[in-house]
Protein backbone atom coordinates (compact mmCIF):
# COMPACT_ATOMS: atom_id res chain seq x y z
CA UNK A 1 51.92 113.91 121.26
CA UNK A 2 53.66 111.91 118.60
CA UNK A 3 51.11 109.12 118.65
CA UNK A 4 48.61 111.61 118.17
CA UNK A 5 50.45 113.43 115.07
CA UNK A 6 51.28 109.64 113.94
CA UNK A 7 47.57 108.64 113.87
CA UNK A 8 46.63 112.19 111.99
CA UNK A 9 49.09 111.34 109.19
CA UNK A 10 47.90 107.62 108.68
CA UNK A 11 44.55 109.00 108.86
CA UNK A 12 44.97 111.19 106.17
CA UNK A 13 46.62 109.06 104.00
CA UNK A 14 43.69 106.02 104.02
CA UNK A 15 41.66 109.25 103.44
CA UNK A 16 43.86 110.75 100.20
CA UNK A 17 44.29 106.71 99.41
CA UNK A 18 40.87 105.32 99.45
CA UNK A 19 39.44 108.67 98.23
CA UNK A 20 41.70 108.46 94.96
CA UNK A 21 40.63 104.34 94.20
CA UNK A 22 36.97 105.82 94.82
CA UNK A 23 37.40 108.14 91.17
CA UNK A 24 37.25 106.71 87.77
CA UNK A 25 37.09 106.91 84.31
CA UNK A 26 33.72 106.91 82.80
CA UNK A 27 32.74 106.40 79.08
CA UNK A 28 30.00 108.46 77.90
CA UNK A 29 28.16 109.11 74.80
CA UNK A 30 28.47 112.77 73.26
CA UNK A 31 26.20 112.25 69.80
CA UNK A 32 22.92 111.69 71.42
CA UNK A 33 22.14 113.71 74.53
CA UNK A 34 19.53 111.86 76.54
CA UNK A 35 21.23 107.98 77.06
CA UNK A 36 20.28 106.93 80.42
CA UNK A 37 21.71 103.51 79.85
CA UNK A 38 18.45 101.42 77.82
CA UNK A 39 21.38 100.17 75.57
CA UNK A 40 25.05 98.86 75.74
CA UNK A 41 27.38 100.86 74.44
CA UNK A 42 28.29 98.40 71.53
CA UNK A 43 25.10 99.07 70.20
CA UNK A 44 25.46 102.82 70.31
CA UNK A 45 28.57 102.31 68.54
CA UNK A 46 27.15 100.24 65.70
CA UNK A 47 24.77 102.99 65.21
CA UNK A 48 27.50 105.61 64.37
CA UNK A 49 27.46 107.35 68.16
CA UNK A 50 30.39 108.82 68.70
CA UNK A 51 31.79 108.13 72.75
CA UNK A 52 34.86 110.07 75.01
CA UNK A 53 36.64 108.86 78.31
CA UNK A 54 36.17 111.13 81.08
CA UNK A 55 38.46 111.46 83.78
CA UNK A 56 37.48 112.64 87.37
CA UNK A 57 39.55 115.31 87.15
CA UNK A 58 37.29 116.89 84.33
CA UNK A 59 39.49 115.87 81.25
CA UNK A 60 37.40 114.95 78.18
CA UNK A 61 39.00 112.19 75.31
CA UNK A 62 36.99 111.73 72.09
CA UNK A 63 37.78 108.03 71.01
CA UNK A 64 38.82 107.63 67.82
CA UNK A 65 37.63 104.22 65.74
CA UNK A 66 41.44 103.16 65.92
CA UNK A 67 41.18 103.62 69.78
CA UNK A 68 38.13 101.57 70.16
CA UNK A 69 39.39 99.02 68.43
CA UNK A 70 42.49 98.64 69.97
CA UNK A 71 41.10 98.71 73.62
CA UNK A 72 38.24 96.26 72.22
CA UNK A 73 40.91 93.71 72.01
CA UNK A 74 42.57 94.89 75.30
CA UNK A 75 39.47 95.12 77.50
CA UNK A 76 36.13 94.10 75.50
CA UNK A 77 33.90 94.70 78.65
CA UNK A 78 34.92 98.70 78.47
CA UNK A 79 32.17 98.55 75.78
CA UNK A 80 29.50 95.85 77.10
CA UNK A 81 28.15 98.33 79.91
CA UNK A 82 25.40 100.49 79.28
CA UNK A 83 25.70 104.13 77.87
CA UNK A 84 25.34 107.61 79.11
CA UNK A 85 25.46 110.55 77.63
CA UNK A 86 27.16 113.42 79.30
CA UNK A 87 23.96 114.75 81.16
CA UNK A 88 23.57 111.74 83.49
CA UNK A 89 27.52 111.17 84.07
CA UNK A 90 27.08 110.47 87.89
CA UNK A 91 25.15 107.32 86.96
CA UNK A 92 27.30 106.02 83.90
CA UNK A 93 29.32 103.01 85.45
CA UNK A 94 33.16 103.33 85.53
CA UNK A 95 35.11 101.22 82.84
CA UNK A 96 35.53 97.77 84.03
CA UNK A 97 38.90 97.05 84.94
CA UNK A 98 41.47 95.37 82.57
CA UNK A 99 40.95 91.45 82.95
CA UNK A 100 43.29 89.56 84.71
CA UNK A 101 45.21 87.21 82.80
CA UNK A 102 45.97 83.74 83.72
CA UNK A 103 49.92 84.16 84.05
CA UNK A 104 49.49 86.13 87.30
CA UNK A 105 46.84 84.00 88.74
């Protein structure tokens, strides 16, 4: 019986664990309606397009140009994938990662 309740917790937890990693933050376009990712985002941005964060949980973050500068220096490959506006979210790509730097390698 406790085996069995141990194996139910662990189970959900990989579940709760792996589900959250699964969920990410997604940059999307919300000047221009039908993106479907024929450019990069830096492009969109030296047009004047205007782009938010959007968290899975349904939270919506205009950038601001101070913002996207600041996280250009930070993480410049948040803005080399391609853009989406909001209508095609599910296929936008999440925002890359922050790059490792070579201290902790």
């Amino acid at each position: 019986m406790r085996r069995t309740v141990f194996l139910a917790i662990l189970t959900m937890a990989l579940v709760v664990f792996l589900g959250a990693g699964a969920m990410a933050d997604k940059l999307l376009c919300v000047s221009h309606e039908h993106l479907k990712g024929e450019t990069s985002v830096n492009k969109c941005m030296d047009q004047g397009m205007e782009f938010a964060i959007v968290e899975p949980n349904g939270f919506v973050r205009i950038l601001s140009s101070r913002e996207i500068e600041l996280t250009k220096k930070i993480n410049p490959k948040a803005f080399e994938t391609s853009a989406f506006s909001l209508q095609y979210y599910r296929l936008a790509p999440d925002v890359p990662p922050l790059p490792v730097s070579p201290e902790v390698q």
